[in-house]
Every structure is written in C-alpha cells, then in structure tokens.
Protein backbone atom coordinates (compact mmCIF):
# COMPACT_ATOMS: atom_id res chain seq x y z
CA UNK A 1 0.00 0.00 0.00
CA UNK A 2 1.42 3.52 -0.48
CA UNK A 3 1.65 5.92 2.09
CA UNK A 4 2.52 9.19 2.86
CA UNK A 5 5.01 10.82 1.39
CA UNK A 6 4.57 9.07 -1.53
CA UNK A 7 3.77 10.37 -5.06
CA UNK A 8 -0.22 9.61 -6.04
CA UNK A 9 0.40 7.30 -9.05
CA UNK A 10 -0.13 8.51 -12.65
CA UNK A 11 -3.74 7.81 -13.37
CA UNK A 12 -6.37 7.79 -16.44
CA UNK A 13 -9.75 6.07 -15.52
CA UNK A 14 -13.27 6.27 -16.33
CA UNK A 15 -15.09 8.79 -14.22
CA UNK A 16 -18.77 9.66 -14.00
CA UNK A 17 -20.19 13.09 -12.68
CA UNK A 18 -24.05 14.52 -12.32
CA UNK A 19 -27.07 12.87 -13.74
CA UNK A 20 -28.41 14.19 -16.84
CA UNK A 21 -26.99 12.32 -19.60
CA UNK A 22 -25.36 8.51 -19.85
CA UNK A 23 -21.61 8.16 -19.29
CA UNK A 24 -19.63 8.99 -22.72
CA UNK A 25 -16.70 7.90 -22.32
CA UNK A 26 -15.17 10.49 -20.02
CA UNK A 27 -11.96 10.28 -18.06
CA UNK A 28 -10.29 11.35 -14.83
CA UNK A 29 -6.02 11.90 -14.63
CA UNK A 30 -3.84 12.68 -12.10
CA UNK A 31 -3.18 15.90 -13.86
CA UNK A 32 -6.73 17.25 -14.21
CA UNK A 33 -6.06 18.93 -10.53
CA UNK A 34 -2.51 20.26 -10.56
CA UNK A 35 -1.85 22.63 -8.15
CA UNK A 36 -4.98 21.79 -5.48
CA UNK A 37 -5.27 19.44 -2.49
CA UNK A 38 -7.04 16.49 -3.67
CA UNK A 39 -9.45 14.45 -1.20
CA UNK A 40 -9.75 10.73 -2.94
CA UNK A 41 -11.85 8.40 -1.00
CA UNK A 42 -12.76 4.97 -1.87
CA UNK A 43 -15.99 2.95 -0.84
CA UNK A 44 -16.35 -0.82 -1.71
CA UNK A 45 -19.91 -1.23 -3.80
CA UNK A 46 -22.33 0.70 -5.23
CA UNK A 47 -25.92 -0.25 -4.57
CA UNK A 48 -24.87 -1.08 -0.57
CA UNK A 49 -25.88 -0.04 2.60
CA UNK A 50 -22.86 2.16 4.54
CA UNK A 51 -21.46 3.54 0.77
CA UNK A 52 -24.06 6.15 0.34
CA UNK A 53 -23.80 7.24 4.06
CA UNK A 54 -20.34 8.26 3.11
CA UNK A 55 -20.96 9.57 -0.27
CA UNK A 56 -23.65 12.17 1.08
CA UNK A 57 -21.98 12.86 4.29
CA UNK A 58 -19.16 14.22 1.74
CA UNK A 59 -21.10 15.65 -0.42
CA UNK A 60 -22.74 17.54 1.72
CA UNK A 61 -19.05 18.81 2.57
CA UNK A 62 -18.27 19.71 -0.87
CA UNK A 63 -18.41 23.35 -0.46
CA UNK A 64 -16.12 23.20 2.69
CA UNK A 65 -13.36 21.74 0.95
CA UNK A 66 -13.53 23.62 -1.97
CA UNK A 67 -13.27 26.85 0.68
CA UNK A 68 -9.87 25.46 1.14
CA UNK A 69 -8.55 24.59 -2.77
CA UNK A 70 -9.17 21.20 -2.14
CA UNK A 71 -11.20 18.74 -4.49
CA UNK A 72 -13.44 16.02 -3.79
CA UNK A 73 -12.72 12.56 -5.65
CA UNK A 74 -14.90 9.40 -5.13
CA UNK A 75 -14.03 6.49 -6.08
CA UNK A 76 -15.10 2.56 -6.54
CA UNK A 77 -14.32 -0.32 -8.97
CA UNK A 78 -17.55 -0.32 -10.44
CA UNK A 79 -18.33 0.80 -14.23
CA UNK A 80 -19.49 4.96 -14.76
CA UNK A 81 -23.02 2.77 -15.70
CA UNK A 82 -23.53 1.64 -12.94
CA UNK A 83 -22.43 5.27 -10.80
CA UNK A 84 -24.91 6.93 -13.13
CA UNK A 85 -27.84 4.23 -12.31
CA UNK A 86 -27.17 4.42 -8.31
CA UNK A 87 -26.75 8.23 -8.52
CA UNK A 88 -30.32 8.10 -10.99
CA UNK A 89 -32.11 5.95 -7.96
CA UNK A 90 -31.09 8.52 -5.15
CA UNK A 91 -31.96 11.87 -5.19
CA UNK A 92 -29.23 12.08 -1.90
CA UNK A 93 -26.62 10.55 -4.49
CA UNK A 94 -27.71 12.25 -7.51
CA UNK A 95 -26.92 15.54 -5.29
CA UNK A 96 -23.35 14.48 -4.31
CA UNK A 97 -22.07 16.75 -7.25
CA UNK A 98 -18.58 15.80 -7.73
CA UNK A 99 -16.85 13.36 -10.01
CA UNK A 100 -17.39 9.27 -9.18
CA UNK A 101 -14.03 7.18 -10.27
CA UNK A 102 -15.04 4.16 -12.34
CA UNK A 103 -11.97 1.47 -11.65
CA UNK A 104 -13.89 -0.82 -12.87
CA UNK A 105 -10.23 -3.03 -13.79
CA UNK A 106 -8.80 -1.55 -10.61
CA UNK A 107 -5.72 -0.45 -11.58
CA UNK A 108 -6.07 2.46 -9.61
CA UNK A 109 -7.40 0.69 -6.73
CA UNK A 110 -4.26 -1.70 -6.95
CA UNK A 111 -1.58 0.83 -7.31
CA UNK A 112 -3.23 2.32 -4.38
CA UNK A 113 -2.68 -0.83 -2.31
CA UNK A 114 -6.23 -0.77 -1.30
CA UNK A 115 -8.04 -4.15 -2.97
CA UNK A 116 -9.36 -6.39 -0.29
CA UNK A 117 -7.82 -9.68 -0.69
CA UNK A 118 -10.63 -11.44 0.21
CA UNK A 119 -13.72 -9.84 -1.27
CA UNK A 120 -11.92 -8.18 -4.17
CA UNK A 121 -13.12 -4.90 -3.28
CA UNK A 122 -11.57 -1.26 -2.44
CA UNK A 123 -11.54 -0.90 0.95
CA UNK A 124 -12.68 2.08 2.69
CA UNK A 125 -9.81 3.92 1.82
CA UNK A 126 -9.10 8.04 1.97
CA UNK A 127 -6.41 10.24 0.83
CA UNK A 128 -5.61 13.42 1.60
CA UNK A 129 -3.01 14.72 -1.49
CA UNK A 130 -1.08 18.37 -1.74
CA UNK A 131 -0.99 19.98 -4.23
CA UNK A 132 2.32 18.44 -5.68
CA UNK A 133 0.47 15.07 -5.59
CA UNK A 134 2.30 14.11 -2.98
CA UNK A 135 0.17 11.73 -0.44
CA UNK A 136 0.59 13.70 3.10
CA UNK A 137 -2.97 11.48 5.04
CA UNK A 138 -4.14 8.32 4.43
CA UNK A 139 -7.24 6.27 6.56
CA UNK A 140 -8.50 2.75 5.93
CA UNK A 141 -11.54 1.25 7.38
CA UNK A 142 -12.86 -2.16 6.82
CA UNK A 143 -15.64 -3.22 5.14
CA UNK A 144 -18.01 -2.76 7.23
CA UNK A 145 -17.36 0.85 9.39
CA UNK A 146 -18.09 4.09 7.85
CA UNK A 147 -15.74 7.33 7.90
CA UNK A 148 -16.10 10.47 9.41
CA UNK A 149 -16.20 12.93 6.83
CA UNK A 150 -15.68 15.58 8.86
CA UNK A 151 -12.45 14.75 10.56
CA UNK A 152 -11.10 14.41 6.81
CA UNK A 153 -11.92 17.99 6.31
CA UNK A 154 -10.18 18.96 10.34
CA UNK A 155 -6.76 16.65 9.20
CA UNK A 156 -6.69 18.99 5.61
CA UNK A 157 -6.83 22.24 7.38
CA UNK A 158 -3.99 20.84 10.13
CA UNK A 159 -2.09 20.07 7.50
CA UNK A 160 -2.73 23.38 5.75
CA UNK A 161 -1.20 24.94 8.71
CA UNK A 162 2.48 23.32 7.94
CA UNK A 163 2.27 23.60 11.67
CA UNK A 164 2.77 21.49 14.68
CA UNK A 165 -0.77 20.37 15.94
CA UNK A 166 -2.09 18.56 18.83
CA UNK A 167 -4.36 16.35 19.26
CA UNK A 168 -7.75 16.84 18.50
CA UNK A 169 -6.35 20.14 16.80
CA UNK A 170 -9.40 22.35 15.28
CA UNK A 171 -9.29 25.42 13.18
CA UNK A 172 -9.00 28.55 14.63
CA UNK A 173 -7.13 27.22 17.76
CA UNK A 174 -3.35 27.57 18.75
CA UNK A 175 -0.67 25.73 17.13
CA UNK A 176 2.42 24.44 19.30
CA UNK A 177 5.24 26.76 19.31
CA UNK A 178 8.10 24.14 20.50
CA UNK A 179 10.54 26.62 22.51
CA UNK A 180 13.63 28.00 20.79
C-alpha cells in the first residue's frame, strides 16, 4: 500500500459526474487537478448499505473543501453505468455533485494498495493529497465501518497549517510553538 510521502500514481480512468446524460466515455487523470489538495476516497460497492452514508456525508461537505482549494474525488471499482444508475435511484446521491471514479479493472485501486484480498473490493480507503500530488494522510476502514467525513476535512486544514498540531487540533485554535 502507499503511504505518505509518496507520489499519487499517474492515473487515467473512467469517471462519471451529475445525472443528466449517460456516461460517454469520459476520463479522470492525475493531472486534471494540478496545483490543489485532492481528497480521494474509496468505498467498496455501489448499490450497498454504509457507501451512500459516506458519499452524502461528503457531499454535503463539498463546499467546505472547496473553501480550502481542495477537491473532492470518489471512487469505486464499479463501471461509470452503474455510478450513473445508483446516482439516478437517489436523489441524496444524484446531489453528491462531484466526479465518481469508475476502476472498474482496478488499476487504480491496486496501485493504491487498497483491494481487499478477500472480497476483491476497495476498501474504505481516503487520501488526503497536496498539491504536488504528494500523499501527506491516508485512513483505511474495513468493510463494514463508515468514515467520518468531517475529521477528513479537520486533518486537511492541520495540514494546511504546515504547523505542529495537537491532538484533536481544530481550526481557529493555537498551534504548538516548540521553545527555541
């Protein structure tokens, strides 16, 4: 699995995004978002019970981390048909406006290190990359345990800081200033 500090791997997959036409054939790179903090998160199935959970609960975030020049990337190994039909069946889904990785061969998923050996499956994977594409946060859940979306957004703005920060650190509060 990488980790931080490594470099997110070059990239070119099927992506879906919105709801009002079929997929055509678009595509997602690692270059499309030079230059901004990227937020990739992984869920294992469409059409499952804790996925959407996590899809909304970021969506509804979407505006937060855009405050801070940081995009929002899902992300499974199913095809951009079957995003668009999921995202079609929920209005909650269909409102999580941001684009849907199709890995539908995994390749991404695999040079991520996050494939479940046993169910074949992304885990619950999230990364938190700078600007340079360089992987400074990663969390992995199981299966079966959501995320909290909105300790992703509290790690991106402590790491904004490129400042020392405690536990529990929240916006707006001190820093540590180690003595000289």
């Amino acid at each position: 699995m990488l980790t931080v500090g490594d470099k997110l791997p070059e990239f070119n997959v099927p992506v879906q995004q919105g709801t009002d036409a079929l997929p055509n054939d678009e595509r997602l790179t690692d270059k499309d978002f030079d230059g901004k903090w990227k937020i990739l998160f992984w869920w294992p199935k469409d059409f499952t019970f804790v996925c959407p959970t996590e899809i909304v609960g970021y969506g509804d975030l979407k505006d937060d981390f855009e405050d801070r020049d940081a995009v929002l990337i899902g992300g499974s190994m199913d095809t951009d048909f079957v995003h668009f039909a999921w995202r079609k069946s929920d209005e909650r889904l269909a409102k999580a406006d941001f684009p849907w990785i199709a890995d539908n061969k995994g390749e991404l998923a695999h040079a991520l290190g996050i494939v479940d050996k046993n169910a074949g499956v992304a885990l619950r994977a999230t990364f938190i990359v700078d600007p340079d594409n360089v992987i400074q946060h990663i969390t992995i859940n199981g299966l079966n345990v959501g995320r909290n979306p909105k300790e992703t957004l509290r790690i991106l703005d402590a790491l904004q800081t490129d400042e020392l920060c405690p536990c529990n650190w929240e916006e707006g509060q001190d820093v540590l200033k180690p003595a000289a």
